[in-house]
Protein backbone atom coordinates (compact mmCIF):
# COMPACT_ATOMS: atom_id res chain seq x y z
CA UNK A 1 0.25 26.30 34.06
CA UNK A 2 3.98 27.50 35.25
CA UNK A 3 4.96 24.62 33.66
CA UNK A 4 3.80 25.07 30.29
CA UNK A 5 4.58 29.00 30.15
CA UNK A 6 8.15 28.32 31.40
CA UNK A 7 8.60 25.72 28.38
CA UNK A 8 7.01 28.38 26.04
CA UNK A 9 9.15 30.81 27.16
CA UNK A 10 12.11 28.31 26.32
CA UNK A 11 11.22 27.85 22.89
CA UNK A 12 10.43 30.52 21.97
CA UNK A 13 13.86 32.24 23.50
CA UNK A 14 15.44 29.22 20.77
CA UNK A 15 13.80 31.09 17.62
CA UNK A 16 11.68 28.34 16.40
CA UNK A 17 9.08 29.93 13.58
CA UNK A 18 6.91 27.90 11.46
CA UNK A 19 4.63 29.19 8.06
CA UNK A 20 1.88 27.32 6.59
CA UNK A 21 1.20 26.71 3.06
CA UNK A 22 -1.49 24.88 1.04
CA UNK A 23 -2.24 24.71 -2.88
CA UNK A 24 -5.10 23.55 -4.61
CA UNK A 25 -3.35 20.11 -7.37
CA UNK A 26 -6.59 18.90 -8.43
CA UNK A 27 -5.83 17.97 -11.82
CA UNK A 28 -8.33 18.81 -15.37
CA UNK A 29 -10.47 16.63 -16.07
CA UNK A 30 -9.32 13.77 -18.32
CA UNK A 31 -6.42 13.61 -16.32
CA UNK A 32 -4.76 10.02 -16.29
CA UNK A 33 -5.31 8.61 -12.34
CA UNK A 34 -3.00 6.33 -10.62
CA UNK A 35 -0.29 6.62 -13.84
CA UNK A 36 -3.13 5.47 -16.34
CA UNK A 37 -4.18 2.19 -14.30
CA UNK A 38 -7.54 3.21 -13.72
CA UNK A 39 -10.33 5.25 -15.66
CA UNK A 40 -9.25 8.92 -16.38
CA UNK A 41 -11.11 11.92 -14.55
CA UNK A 42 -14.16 13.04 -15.43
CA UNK A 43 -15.73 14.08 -12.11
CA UNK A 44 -14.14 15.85 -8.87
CA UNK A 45 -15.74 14.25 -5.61
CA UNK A 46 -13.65 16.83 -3.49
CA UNK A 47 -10.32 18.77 -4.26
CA UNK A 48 -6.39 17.37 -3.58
CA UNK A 49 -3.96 19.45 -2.13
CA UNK A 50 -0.77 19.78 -1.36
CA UNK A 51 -0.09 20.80 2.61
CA UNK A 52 2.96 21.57 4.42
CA UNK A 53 4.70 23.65 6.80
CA UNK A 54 8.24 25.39 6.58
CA UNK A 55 10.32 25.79 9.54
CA UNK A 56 12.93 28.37 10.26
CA UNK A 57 15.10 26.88 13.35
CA UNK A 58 17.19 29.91 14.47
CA UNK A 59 20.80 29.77 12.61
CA UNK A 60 19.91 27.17 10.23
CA UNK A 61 18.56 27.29 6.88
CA UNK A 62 14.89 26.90 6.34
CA UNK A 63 13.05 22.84 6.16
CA UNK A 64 10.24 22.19 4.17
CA UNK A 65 7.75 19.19 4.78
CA UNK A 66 5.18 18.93 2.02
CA UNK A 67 2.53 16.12 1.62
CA UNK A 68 0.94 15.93 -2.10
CA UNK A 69 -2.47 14.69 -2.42
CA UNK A 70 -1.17 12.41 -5.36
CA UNK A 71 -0.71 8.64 -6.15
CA UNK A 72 3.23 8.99 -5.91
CA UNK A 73 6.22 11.80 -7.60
CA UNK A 74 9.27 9.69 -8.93
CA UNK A 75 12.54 10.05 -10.72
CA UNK A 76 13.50 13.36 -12.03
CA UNK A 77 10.44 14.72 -11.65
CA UNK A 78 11.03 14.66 -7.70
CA UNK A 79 13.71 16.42 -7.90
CA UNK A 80 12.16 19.21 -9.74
CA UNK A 81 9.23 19.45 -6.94
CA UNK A 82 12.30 19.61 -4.30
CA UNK A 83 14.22 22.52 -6.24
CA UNK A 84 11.35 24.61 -6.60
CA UNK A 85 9.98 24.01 -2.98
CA UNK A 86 13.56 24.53 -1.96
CA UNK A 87 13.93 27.75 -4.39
CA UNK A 88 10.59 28.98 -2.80
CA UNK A 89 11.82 28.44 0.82
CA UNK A 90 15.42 30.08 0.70
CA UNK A 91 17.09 26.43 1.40
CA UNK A 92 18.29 24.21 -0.62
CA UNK A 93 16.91 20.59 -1.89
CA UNK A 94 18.15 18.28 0.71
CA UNK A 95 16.25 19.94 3.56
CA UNK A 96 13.02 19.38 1.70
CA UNK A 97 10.78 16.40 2.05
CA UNK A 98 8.21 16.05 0.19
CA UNK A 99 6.12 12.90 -0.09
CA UNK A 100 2.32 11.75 -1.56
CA UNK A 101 -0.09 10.65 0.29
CA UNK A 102 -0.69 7.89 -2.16
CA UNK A 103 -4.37 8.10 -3.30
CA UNK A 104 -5.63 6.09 -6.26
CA UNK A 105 -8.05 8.67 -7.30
CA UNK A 106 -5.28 11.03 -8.25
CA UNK A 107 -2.39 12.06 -10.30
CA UNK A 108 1.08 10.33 -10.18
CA UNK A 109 4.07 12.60 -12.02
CA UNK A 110 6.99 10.93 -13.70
CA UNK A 111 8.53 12.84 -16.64
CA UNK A 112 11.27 10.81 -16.60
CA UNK A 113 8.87 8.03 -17.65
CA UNK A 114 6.71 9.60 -19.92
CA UNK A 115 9.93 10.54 -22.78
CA UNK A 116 10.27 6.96 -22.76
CA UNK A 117 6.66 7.01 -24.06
CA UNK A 118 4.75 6.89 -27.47
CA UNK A 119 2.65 9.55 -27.93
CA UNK A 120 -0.82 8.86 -26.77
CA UNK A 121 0.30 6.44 -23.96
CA UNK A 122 -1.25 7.95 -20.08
CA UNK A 123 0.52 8.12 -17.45
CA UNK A 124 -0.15 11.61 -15.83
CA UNK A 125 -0.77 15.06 -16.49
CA UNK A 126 2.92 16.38 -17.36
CA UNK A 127 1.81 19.85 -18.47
CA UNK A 128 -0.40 20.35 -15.20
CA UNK A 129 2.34 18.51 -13.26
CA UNK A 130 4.29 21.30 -13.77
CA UNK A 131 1.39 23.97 -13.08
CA UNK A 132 0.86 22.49 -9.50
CA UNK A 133 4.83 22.71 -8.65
CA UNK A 134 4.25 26.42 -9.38
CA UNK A 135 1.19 26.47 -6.95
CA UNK A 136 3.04 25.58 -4.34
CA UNK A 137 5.99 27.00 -4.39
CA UNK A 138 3.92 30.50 -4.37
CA UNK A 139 2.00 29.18 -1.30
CA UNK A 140 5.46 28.78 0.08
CA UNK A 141 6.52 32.63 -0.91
CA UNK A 142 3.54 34.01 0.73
CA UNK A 143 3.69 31.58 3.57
CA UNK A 144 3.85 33.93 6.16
CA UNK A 145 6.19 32.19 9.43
CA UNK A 146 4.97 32.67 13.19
CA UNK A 147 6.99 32.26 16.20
CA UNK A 148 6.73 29.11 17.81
CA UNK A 149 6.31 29.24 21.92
CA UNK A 150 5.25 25.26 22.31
CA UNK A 151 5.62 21.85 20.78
CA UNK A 152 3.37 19.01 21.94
CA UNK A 153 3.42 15.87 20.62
CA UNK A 154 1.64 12.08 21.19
CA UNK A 155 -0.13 8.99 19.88
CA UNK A 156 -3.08 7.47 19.96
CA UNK A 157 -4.05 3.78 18.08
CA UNK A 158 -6.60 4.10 15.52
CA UNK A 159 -8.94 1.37 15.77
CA UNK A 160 -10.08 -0.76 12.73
CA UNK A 161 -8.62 0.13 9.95
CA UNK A 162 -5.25 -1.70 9.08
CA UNK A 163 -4.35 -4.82 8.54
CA UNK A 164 -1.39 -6.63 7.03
CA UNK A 165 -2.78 -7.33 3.32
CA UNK A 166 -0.56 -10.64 2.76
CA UNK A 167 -1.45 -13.53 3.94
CA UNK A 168 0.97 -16.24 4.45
CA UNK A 169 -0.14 -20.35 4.28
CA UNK A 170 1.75 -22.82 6.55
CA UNK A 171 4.40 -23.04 3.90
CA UNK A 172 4.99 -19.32 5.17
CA UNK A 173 4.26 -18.31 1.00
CA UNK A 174 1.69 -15.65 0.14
CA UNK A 175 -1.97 -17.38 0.08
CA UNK A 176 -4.06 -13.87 -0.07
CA UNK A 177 -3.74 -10.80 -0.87
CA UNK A 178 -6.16 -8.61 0.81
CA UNK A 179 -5.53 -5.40 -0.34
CA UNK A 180 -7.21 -2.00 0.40
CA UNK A 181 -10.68 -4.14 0.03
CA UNK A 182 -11.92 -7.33 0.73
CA UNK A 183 -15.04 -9.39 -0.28
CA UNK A 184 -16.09 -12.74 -0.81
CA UNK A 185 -13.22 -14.80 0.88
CA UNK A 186 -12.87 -16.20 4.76
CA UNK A 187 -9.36 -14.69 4.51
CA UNK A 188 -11.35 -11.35 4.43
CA UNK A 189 -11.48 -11.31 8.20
CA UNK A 190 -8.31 -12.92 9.16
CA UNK A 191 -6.04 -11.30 12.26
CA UNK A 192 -4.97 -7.64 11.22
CA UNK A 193 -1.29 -9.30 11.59
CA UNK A 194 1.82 -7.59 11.53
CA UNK A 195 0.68 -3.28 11.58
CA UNK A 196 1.22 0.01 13.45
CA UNK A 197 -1.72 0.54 15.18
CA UNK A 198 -0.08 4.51 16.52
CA UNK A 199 -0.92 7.22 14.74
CA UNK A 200 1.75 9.68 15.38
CA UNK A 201 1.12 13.47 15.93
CA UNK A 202 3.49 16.75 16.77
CA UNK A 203 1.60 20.37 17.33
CA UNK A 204 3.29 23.54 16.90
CA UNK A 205 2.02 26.18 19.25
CA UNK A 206 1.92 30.09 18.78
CA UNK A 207 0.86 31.39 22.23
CA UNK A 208 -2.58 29.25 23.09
CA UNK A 209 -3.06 28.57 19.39
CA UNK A 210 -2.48 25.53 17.43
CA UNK A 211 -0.67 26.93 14.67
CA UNK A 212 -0.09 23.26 12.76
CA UNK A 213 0.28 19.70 13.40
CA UNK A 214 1.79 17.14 11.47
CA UNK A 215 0.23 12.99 11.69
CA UNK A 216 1.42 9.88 10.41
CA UNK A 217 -0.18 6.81 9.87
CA UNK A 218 0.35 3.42 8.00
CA UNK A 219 -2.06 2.69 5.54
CA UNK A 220 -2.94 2.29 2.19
CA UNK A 221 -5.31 5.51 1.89
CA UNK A 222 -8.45 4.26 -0.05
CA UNK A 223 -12.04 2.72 0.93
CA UNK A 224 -13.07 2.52 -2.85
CA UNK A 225 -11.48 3.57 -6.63
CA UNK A 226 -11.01 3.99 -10.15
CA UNK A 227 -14.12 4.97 -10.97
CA UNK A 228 -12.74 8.18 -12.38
CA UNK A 229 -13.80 10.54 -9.94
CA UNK A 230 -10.85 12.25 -8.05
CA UNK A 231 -10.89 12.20 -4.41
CA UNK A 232 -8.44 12.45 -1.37
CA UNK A 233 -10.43 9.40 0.12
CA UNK A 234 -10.85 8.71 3.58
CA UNK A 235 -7.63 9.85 4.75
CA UNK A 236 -8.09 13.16 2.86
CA UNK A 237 -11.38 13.68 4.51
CA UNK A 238 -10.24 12.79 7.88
CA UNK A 239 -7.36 15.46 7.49
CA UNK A 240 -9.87 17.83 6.20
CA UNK A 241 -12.12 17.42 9.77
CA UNK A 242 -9.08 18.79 12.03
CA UNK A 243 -10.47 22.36 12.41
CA UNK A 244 -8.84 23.26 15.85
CA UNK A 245 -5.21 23.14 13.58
CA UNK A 246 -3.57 23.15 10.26
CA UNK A 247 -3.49 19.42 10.17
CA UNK A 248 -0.71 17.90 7.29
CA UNK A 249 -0.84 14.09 7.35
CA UNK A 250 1.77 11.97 5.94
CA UNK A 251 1.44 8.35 4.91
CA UNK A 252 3.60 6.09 7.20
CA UNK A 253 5.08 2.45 5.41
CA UNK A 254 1.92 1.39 4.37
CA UNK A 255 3.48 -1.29 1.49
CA UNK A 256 1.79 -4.15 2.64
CA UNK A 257 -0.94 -2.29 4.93
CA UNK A 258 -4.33 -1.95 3.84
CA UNK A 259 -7.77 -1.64 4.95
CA UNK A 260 -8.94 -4.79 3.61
CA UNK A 261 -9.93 -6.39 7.15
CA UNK A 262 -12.41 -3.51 7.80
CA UNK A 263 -13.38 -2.71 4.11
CA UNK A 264 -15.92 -4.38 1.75
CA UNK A 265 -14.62 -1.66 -1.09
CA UNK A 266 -18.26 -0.07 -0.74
CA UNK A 267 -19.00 3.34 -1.00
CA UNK A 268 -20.92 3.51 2.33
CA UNK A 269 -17.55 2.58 4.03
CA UNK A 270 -15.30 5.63 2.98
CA UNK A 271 -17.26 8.24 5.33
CA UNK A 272 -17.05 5.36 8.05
CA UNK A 273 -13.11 4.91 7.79
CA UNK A 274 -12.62 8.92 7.37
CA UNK A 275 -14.40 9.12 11.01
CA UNK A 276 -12.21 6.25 12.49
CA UNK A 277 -8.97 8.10 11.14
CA UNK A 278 -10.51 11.86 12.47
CA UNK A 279 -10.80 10.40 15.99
CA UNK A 280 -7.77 8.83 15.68
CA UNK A 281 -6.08 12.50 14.54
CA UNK A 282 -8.33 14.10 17.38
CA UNK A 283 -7.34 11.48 20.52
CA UNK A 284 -3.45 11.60 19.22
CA UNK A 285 -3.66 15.25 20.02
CA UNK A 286 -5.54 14.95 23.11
CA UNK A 287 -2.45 12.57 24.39
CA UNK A 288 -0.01 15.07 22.96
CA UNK A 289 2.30 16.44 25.72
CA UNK A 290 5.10 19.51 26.06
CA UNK A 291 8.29 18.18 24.13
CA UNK A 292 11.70 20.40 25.48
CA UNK A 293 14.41 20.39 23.17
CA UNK A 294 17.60 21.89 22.81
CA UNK A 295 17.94 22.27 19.14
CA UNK A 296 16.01 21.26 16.17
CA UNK A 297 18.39 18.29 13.99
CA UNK A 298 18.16 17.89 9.94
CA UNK A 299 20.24 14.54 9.39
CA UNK A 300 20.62 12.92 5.99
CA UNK A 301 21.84 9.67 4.32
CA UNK A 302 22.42 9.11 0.57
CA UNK A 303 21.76 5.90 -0.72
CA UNK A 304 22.12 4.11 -3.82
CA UNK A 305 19.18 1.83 -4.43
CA UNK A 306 20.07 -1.96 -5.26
CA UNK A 307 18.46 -2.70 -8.71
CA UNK A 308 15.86 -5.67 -9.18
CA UNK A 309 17.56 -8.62 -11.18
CA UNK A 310 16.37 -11.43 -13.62
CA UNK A 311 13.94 -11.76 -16.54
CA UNK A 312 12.13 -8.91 -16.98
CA UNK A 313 13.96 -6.55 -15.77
CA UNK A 314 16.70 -6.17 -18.02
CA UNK A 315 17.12 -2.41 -20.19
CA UNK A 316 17.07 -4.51 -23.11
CA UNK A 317 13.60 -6.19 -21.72
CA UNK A 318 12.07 -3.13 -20.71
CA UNK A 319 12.98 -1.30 -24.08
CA UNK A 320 11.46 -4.00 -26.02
CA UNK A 321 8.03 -4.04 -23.79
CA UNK A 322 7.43 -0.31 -24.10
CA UNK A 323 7.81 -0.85 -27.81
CA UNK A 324 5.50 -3.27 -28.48
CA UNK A 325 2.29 -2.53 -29.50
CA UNK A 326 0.36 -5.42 -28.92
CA UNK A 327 0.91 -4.45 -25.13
CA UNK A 328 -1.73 -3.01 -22.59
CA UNK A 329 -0.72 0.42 -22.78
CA UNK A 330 -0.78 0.21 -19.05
CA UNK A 331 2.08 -2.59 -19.06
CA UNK A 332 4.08 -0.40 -21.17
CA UNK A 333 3.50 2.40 -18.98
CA UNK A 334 4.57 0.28 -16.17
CA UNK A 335 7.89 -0.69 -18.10
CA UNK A 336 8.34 2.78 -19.13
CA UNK A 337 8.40 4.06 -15.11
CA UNK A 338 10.33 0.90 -14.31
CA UNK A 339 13.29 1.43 -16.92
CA UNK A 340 13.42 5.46 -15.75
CA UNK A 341 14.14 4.54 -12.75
CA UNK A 342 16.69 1.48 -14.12
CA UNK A 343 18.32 4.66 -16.27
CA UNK A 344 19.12 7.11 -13.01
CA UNK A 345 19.97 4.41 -11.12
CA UNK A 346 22.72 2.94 -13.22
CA UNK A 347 23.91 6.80 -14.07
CA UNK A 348 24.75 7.38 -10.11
CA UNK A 349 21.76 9.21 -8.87
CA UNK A 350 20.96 8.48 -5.42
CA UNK A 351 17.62 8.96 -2.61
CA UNK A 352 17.78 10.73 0.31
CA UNK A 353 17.22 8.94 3.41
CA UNK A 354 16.17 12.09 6.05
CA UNK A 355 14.97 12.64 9.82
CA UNK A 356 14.16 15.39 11.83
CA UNK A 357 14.67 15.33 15.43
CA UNK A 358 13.12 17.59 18.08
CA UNK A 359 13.61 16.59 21.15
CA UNK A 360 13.00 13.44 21.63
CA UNK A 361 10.28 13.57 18.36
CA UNK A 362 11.89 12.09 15.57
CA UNK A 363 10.61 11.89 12.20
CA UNK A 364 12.20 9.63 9.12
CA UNK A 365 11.45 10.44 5.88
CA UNK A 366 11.82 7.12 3.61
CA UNK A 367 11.14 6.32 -0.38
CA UNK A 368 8.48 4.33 -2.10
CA UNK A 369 5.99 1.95 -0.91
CA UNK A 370 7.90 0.49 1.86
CA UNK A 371 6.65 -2.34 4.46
CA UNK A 372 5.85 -1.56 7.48
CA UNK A 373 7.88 -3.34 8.92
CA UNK A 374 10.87 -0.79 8.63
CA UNK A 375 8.44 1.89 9.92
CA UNK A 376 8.34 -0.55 13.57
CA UNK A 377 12.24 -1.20 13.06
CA UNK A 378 12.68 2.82 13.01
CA UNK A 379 10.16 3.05 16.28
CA UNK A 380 12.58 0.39 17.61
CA UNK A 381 15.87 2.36 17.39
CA UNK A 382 14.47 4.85 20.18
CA UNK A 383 12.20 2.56 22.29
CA UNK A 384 11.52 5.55 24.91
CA UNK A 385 11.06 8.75 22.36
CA UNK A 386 8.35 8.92 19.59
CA UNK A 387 9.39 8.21 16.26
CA UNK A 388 7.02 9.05 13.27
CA UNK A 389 8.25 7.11 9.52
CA UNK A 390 6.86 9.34 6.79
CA UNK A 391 6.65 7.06 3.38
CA UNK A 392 5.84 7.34 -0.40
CA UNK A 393 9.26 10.14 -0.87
CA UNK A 394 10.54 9.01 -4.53
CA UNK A 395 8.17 7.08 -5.80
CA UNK A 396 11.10 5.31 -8.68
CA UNK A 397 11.09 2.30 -6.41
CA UNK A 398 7.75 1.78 -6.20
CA UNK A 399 7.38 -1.76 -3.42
CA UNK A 400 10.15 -2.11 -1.28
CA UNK A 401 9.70 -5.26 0.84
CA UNK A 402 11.80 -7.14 3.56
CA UNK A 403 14.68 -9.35 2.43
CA UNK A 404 12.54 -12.55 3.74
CA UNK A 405 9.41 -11.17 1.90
CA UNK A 406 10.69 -11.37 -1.74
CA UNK A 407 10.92 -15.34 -1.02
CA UNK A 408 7.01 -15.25 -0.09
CA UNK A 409 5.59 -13.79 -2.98
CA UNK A 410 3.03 -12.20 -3.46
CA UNK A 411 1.84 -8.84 -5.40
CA UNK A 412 4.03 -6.19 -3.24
CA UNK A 413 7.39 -8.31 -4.20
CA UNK A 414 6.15 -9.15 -7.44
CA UNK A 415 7.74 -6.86 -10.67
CA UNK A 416 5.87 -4.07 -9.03
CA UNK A 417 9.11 -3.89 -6.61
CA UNK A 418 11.68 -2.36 -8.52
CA UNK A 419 14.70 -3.14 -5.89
CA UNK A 420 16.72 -6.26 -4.40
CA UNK A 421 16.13 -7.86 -1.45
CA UNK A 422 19.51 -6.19 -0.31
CA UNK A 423 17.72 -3.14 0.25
CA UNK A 424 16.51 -4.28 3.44
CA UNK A 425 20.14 -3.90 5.21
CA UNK A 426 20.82 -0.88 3.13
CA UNK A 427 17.67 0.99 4.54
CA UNK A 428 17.89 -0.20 7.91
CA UNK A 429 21.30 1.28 8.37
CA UNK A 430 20.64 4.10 6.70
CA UNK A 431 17.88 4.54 10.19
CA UNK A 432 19.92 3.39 12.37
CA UNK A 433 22.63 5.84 11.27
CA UNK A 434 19.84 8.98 11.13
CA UNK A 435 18.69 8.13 14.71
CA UNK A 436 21.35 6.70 16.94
């Protein structure tokens, strides 16, 4: 007990505070879901929100971490969420990362994408886009901050529910894709293969009370989809079950992780993989222990992302595809978000590649759908510490595989990856940089 008072004392004597915020972004109904790839809404199974916390380290300007209960937020229209978050705070747009937590059953927002459009053409609710950047940054203004006297943080494995969704044949090529559900195949219940089985959690303490705690976890975040009726899914409800604490949880580099092992794509499942994750949240917290630190570190890295080459990809390509009519409106879509991304890219802009370190917590906060393989390469880098990868930042990438991966094939490296195998060194030096 004179232990933990004596490292309350501490931190709080270093001016840590920390405000909670939470907005309702459950879109209208006959919403596009998933950027127009499945059915549009036309039934709410539960609410998404948007969760985060903003922290106020003592002589530094405020940091905002923000999870989105949305299918991703790309391009330019990231960087509007990060100004007004950033606006709402009192800091400025570096020192806010915000991220989706990637369901299906929910909104993506790309305006960039969507002036490259016909009229007509879905791809996500730009006028209510806008609305829900609003909500949030008022939640932020009337976020109200507390001091901080403890931080606590820990791990626990959360037991069936990943597994690596590509399976490779002895030729060491892509065989199977098992995906977020599986059915009807023997490759259905081969080895989970290459995962994070931790689920990562930090606890911010106001006197004896759990004033938030933040959780990361690699997965793909649905049980079953595109039906039309928007949901936060399993994850979502897990989340949702933390009552002892404000509980934000951020998708780790879930690229290639799924729950296809442990997930006939039934609705029966979904309350059965919420309860897995919830214990999982609930035994992370039970492991968590007192953290010291001396100060609380916001690092960044800019980087420009290496652009996908050959056919297909082309601006000439792309410009022709969303023009033609004969097209799946969802292709064009696809071409549309791809070529937005293309655009920026080629005009300079840049992602930032960002950690926070407390203590020996650190927590990196990385673009797209990335493999997880760069979220065990991060854990790596500080073998003796915790470090947490949040995923799904700018969404303009989309996939973002291994260098070796793009030579197995396979859906995630397919033209649903936006970048060059080159990315791989470019990303991993970026963490090594952010956490050496």
């Amino acid at each position: 007990m004179f232990r933990r008072t004596f490292l309350s004392l501490a931190l709080a004597n270093r001016g840590l505070r920390l405000a909670t915020f939470q907005a309702d972004v459950t879109p209208p109904l006959g919403s596009a879901l998933c950027y127009g790839l499945v059915p549009p809404a036309d039934s709410v199974t539960d609410p998404l929100a948007a969760r985060g916390v903003v922290l106020h380290p003592a002589g530094q300007r405020p940091i905002v971490l923000c999870a989105v209960d949305w299918l991703g937020i790309g391009n330019t229209s990231r960087d509007r969420w990060r100004a007004a978050l950033a606006k709402a705070a009192g800091t400025t747009p570096d020192r806010v990362a915000l991220h989706t937590v990637h369901q299906h059953d929910a909104p993506g927002d790309d305006a960039a994408a969507l002036t490259l459009l016909p009229a007509g053409i879905p791809l996500g609710p730009d006028a209510f886009a806008r609305q829900a950047v609003d909500r949030v940054a008022r939640a932020i203004r009337a976020a109200k901050p507390v001091a901080i006297t403890e931080v606590t943080a820990g791990a626990a494995p959360v037991i069936e529910v990943a597994s690596n969704r590509r399976i490779l044949g002895p030729d060491g090529k892509v065989v199977f894709g098992r995906m977020t559900a599986c059915r009807n195949s023997p490759q259905c219940q081969a080895p989970e293969g290459v995962i994070d089985p931790l689920l990562r959690s930090i606890s911010f303490w106001a006197g004896p009370r759990r004033t938030a705690t933040l959780s990361y976890y690699a997965t793909h975040p649905m049980s079953w989809y595109g039906k039309g009726a928007i949901s936060a899914d399993f994850v979502g409800h897990a989340r949702n079950q933390q009552t002892d604490t404000f509980q934000v949880h951020f998708t780790g580099a879930a690229g290639n992780i799924g729950a296809g092992r442990y997930n006939d794509g039934s609705p029966d499942m979904r309350p059965v993989l919420a309860k897995r994750m919830a214990t999982a949240m609930a035994a992370a917290k039970a492991a968590e222990k007192p953290i010291p630190f001396a100060d609380v570190r916001w690092l960044s890295e800019s980087v420009a992302m290496p652009l996908r080459e050959g056919a297909g990809f082309a601006e000439s390509e792309l410009t022709t595809a969303i023009a033609n009519t004969s097209l799946d409106p969802k292709q064009r879509a696809n071409h549309a978000r791809y070529l937005a991304f293309y655009r920026l890219t080629k005009a300079g802009r840049r992602i930032d590649i960002t950690s926070l370190r407390l203590g020996p917590f650190s927590i990196v906060h990385m673009p797209g759908e990335l493999f997880v393989e760069y979220q065990l390469a991060a854990a790596a880098e500080r073998r003796n510490e915790l470090v947490a990868t949040a995923a799904y930042g700018d969404y303009g990438p989309m996939y973002i595989g291994t260098a070796r991966s793009y030579a197995e094939g396979g859906y995630e490296t397919s033209a649903v990856s936006r970048v060059a195998p080159s990315v791989e060194d470019l990303l991993l030096s970026a963490t090594r940089k952010l956490l050496g």
